[in-house]
Protein backbone atom coordinates (compact mmCIF):
# COMPACT_ATOMS: atom_id res chain seq x y z
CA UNK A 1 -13.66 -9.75 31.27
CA UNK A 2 -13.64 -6.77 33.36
CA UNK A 3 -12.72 -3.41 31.61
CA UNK A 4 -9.11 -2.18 32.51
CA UNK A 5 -8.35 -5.63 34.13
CA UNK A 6 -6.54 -8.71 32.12
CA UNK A 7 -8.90 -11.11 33.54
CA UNK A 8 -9.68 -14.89 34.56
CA UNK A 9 -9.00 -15.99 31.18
CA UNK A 10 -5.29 -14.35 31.14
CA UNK A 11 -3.73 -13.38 33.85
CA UNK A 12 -1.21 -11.17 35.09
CA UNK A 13 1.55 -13.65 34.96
CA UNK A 14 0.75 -14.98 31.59
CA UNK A 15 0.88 -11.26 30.42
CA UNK A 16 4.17 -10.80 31.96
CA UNK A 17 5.53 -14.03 30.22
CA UNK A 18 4.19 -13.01 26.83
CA UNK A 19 5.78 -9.58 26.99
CA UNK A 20 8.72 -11.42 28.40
CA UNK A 21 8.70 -13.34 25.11
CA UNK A 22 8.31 -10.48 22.61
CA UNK A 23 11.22 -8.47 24.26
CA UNK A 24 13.70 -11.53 24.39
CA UNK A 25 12.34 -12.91 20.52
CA UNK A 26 10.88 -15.93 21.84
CA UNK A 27 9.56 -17.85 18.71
CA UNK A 28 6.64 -19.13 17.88
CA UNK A 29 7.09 -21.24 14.77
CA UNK A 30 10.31 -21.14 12.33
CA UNK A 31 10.08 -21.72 8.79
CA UNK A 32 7.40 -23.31 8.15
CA UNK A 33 5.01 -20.60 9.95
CA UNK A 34 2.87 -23.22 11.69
CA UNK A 35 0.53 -21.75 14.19
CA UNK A 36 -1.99 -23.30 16.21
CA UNK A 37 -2.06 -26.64 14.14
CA UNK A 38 -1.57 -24.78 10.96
CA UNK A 39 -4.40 -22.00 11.30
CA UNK A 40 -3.70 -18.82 9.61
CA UNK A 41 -2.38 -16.09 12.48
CA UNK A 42 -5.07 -13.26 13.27
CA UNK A 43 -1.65 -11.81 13.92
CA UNK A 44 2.44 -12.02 13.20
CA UNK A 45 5.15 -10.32 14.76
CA UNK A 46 8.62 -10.66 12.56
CA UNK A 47 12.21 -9.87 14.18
CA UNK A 48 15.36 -9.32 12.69
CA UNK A 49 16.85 -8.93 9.11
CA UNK A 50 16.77 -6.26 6.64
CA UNK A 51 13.58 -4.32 5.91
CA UNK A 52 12.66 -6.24 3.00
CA UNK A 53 13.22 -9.50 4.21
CA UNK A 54 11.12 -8.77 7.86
CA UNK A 55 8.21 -7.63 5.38
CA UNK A 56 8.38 -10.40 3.42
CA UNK A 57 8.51 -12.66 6.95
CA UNK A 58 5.99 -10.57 8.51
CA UNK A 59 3.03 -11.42 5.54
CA UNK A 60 4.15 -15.30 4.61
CA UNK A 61 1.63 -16.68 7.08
CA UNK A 62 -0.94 -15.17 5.86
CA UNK A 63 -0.20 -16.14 2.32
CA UNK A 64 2.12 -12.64 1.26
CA UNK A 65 0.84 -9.50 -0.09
CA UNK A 66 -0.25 -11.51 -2.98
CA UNK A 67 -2.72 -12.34 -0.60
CA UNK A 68 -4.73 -8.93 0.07
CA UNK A 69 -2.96 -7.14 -2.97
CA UNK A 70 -4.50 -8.39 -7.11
CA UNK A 71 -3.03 -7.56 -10.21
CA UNK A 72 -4.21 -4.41 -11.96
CA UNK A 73 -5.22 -2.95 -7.92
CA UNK A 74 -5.28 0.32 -7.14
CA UNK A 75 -3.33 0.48 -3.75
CA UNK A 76 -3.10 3.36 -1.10
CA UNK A 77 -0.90 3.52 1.46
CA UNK A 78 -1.82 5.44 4.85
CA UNK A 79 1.98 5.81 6.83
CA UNK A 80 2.04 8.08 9.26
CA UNK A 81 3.62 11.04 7.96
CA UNK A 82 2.27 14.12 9.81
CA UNK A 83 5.17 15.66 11.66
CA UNK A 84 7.99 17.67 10.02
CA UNK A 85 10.90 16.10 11.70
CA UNK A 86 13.94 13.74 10.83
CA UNK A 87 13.16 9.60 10.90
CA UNK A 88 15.37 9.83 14.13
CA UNK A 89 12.41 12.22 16.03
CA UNK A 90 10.31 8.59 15.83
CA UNK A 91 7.12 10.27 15.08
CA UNK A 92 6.97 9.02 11.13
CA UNK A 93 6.93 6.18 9.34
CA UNK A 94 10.43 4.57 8.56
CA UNK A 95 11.24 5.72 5.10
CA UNK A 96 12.85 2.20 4.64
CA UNK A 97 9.50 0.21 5.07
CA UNK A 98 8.02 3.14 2.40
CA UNK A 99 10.37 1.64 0.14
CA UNK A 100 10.11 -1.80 0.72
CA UNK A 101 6.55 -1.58 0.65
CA UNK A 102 5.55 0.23 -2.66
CA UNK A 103 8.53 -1.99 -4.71
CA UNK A 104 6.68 -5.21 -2.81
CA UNK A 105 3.08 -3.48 -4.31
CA UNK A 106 4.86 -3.18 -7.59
CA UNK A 107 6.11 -7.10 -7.72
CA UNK A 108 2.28 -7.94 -6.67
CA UNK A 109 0.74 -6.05 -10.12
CA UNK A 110 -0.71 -3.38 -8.34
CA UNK A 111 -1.94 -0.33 -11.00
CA UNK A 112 -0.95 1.75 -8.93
CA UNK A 113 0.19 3.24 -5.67
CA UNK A 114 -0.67 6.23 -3.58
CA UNK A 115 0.46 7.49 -0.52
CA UNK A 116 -2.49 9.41 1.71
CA UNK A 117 -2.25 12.33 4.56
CA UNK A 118 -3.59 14.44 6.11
CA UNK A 119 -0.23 16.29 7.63
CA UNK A 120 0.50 18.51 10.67
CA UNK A 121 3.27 20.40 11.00
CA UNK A 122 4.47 18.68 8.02
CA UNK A 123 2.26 19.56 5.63
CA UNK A 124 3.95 22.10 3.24
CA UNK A 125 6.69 19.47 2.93
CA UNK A 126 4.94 16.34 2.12
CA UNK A 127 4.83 15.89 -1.35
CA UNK A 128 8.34 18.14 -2.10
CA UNK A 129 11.99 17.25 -2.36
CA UNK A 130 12.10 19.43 1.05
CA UNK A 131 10.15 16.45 3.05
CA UNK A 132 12.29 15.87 6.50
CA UNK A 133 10.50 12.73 7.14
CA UNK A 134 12.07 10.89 4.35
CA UNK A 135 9.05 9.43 2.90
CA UNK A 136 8.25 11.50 0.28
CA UNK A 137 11.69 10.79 -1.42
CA UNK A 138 11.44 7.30 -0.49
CA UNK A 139 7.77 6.72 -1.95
CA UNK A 140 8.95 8.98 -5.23
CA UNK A 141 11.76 7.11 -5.53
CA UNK A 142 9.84 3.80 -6.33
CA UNK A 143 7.64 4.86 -8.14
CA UNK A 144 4.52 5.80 -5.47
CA UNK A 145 2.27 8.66 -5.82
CA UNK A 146 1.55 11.45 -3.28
CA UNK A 147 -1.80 12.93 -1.89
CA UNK A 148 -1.95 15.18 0.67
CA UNK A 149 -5.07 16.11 1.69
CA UNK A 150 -4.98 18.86 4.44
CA UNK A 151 -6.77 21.89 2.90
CA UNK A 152 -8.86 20.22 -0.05
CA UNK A 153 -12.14 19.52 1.38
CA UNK A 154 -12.99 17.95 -2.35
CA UNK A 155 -10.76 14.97 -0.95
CA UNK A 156 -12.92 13.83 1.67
CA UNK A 157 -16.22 12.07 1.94
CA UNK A 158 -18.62 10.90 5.23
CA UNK A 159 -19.07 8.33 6.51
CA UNK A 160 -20.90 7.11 9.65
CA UNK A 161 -19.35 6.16 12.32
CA UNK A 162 -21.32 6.96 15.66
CA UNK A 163 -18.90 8.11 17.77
CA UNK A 164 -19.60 10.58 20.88
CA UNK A 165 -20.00 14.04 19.10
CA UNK A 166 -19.76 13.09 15.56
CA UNK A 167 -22.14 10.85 13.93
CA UNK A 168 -20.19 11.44 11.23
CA UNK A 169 -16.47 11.95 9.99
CA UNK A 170 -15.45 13.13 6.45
CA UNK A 171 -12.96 10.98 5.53
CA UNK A 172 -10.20 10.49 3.08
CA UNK A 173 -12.34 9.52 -0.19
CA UNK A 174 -8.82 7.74 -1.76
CA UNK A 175 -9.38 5.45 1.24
CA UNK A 176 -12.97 4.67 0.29
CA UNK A 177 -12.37 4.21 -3.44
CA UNK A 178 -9.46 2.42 -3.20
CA UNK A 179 -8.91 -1.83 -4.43
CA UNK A 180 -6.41 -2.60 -1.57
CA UNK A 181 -5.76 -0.23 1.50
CA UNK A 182 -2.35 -0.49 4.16
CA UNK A 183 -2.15 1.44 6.89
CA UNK A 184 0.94 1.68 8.12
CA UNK A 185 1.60 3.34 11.32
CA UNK A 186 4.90 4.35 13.06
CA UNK A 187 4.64 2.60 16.92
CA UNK A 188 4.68 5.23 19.00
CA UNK A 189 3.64 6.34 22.70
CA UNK A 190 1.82 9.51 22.51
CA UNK A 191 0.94 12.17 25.14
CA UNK A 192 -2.55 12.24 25.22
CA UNK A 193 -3.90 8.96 23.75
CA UNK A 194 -0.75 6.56 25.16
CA UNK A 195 0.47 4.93 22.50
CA UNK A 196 0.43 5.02 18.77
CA UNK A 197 -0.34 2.19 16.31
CA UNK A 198 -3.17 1.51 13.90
CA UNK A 199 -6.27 2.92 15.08
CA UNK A 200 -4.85 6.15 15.95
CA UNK A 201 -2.94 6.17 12.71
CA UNK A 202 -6.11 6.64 11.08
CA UNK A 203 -6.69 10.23 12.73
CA UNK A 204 -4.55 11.35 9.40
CA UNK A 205 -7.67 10.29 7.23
CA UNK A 206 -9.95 12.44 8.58
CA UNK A 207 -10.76 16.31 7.38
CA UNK A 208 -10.74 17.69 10.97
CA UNK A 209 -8.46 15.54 13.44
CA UNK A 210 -8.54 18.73 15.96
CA UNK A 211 -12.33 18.20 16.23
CA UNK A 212 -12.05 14.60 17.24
CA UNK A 213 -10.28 16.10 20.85
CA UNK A 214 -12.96 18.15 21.98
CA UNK A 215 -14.19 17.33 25.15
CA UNK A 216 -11.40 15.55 26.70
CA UNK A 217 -9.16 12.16 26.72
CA UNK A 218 -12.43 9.48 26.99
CA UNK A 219 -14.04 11.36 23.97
CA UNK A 220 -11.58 11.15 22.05
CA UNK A 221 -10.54 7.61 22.47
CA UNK A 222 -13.84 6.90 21.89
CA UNK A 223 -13.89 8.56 18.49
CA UNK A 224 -10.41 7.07 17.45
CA UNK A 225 -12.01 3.88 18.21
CA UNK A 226 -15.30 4.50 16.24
CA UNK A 227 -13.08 6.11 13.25
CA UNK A 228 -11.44 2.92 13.21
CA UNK A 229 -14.27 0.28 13.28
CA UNK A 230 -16.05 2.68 10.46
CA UNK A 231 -13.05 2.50 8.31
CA UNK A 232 -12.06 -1.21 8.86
CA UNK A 233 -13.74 -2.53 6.28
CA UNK A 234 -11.57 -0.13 3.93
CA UNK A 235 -8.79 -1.40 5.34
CA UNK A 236 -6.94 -4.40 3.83
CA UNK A 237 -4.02 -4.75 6.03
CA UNK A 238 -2.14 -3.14 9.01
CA UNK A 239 1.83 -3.60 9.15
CA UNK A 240 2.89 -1.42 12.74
CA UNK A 241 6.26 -0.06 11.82
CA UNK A 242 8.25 -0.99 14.85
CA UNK A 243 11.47 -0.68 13.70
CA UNK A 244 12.34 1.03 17.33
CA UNK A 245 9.74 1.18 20.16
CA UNK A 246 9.57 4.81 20.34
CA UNK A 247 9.27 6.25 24.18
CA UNK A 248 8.31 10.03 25.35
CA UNK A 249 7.32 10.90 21.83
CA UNK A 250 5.60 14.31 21.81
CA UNK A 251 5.81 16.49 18.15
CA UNK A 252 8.90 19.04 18.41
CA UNK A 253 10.08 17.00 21.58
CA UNK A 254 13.04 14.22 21.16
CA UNK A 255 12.08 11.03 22.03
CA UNK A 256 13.78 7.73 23.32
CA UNK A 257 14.18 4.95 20.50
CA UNK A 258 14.96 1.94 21.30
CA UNK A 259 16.16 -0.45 18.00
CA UNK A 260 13.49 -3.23 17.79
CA UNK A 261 14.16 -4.01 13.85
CA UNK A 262 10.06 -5.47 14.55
CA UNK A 263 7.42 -5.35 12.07
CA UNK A 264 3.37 -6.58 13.35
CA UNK A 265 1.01 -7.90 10.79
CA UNK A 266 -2.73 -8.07 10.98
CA UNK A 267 -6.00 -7.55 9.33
CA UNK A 268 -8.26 -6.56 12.09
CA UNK A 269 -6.66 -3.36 14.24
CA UNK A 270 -7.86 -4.12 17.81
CA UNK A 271 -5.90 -7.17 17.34
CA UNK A 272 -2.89 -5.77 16.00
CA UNK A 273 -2.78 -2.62 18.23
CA UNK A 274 -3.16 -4.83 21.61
CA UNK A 275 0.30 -7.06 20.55
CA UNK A 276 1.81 -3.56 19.79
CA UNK A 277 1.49 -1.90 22.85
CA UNK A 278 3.02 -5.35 24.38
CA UNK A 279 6.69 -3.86 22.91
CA UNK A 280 6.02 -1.25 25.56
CA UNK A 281 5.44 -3.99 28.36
CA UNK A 282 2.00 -2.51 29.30
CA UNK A 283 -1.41 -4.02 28.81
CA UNK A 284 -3.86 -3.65 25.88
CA UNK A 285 -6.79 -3.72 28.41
CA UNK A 286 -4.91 -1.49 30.78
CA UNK A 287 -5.31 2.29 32.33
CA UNK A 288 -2.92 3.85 30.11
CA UNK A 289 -1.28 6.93 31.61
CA UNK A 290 -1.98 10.49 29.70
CA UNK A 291 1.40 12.00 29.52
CA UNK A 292 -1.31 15.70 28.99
CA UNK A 293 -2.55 15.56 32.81
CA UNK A 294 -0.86 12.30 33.89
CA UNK A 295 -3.71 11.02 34.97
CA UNK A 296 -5.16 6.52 34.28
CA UNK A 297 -6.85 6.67 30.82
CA UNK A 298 -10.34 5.24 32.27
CA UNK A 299 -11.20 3.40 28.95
CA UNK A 300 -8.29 3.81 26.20
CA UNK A 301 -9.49 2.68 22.66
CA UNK A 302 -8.04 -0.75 22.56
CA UNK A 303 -10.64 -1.45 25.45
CA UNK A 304 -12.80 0.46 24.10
CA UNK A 305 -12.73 -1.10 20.84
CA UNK A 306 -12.56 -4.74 22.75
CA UNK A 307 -15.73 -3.93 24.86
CA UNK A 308 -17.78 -2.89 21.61
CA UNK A 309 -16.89 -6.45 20.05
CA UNK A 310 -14.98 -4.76 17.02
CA UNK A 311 -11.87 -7.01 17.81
CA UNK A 312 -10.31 -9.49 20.57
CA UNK A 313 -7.06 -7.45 22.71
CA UNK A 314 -7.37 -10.28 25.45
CA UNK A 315 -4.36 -11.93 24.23
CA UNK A 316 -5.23 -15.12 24.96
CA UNK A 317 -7.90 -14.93 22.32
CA UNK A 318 -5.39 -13.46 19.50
CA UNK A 319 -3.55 -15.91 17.61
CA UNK A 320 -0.35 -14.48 17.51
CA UNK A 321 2.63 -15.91 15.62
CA UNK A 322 6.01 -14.57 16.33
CA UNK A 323 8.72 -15.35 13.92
CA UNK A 324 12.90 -14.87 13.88
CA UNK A 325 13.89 -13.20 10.35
């Protein structure tokens, strides 16, 4: 496959017709969960329903949280919970997946459960009563822990991950030392990256996130993608909060949300992140558009990612199961 094309093996058409799919809840197996003669899904899209019941939809196929989550675990959860703005701004986790979440961790055994970040302009809030995102109520509220990491340089560790510029990246040590690990990003488009889902998500476990844009757009694609593949082996699960498809996001700038009531399931993150940016009806291998200059992404990090080997995002490779809630 060529980089920033879709390819002989999946073609424009079949693209359109998949995004097609997602937008109009086309379903691929109902009930039973049966996908590709009963394999297990690299990944599962869930519509519909209340939050609880699209979570527990959205990890059934693979067996439920039961599955990646043991009695007696110690679980962190990585939302996305940077910004210091309302659930309605779209740049945060849903504070109703929080919830659903944690109480699901709880039901599973877990010892406990901790929710990580490294915060923006939200981080003298995170943590308090004060928290406009919602999520530290939510996560206090059943029974979750909170670390915020921004300032304490005691809560990060290195670890390689040989990306342009940075050999190495310390990185949230909670992550590392951790039994079970969810990231759980907010689907987003962003200004300078895109889009928003798991691999950027990860930016928030990292000490310095500002160093990781020096030198320009390509760098720092690069690096999310490296940051990623370093951390995936930390990384149980992904669940892409796309509870709206969130448009024209940009922190302190409203954005256009569009009610999706979608939740995407997946272990490995170039997988997941290539059916997420399908809700935006663009392509995973594509020349994404930076909203900074406005200028074709060259190689965004789903591609990026992709051409390294670290995950299939030609979709014709991912075995995707969509179900109706």
């Amino acid at each position: 496959m060529r980089h920033g094309k879709l390819g002989a093996s999946f073609s424009r058409r079949e693209f359109l017709r998949l995004t097609a799919g997602l937008a109009a809840g086309v379903l691929v197996g109902r009930g039973g969960f049966a996908a590709n003669g009963g394999e297990t899904p690299d990944v599962v899209l869930a519509r519909g329903g209340d939050m609880e019941a699209r979570l527990s939809a959205v990890l059934r196929p693979f067996g439920g949280l039961a599955a990646f989550v043991k009695k007696g675990d110690r679980a962190v959860i990585k939302p996305n919970a940077a910004f210091a703005e309302t659930p309605e701004a779209g740049g945060n986790t849903t504070p109703e997946l929080i919830t659903a979440l944690v109480r699901a961790c709880w039901q599973a055994g877990v010892a406990s459960v901790t929710l990580v970040e490294h915060c923006l302009s939200n981080h003298e809030l995170f943590g308090t009563d004060d928290d406009p995102s919602g999520i530290t109520q939510a996560a206090k509220a059943a029974g979750a822990s909170i670390l915020a990491t921004r300032g304490v340089p005691e809560a990060y560790r290195p670890i390689r991950v040989g990306a342009p510029g940075m050999d190495e990246m310390p990185v949230t040590a909670a992550i590392l030392d951790a039994d079970v690990v969810i990231n759980l990003p907010r689907l987003k488009s962003h200004p300078g990256t895109g889009y928003t889902v798991s691999m950027k998500n990860l930016m928030g476990a990292v000490a310095n996130p500002g160093a990781m844009h020096e030198g320009g757009v390509e760098p720092l694609c690069q690096r999310i993608a490296c940051l990623a593949h370093g951390l995936q082996p930390h990384i149980s699960l992904n669940i892409v909060d796309a509870t709206h498809v969130v448009r024209d996001w940009a922190a302190g700038r409203p954005a256009t949300l569009t009610r999706a009531d979608t939740l995407i399931a997946g272990v490995n993150m170039v997988s997941v992140d290539a059916v997420g940016v399908t809700l935006f009806d663009d392509d995973p291998l594509g020349h994404w558009i930076c909203g900074w200059n406005g200028n074709p992404i060259q190689e965004q990090y789903i591609a990026y990612a992709h051409r390294m080997g670290w995950g299939p995002a030609d979709l014709s490779s991912v075995r995707l199961l969509r179900v109706d809630v």
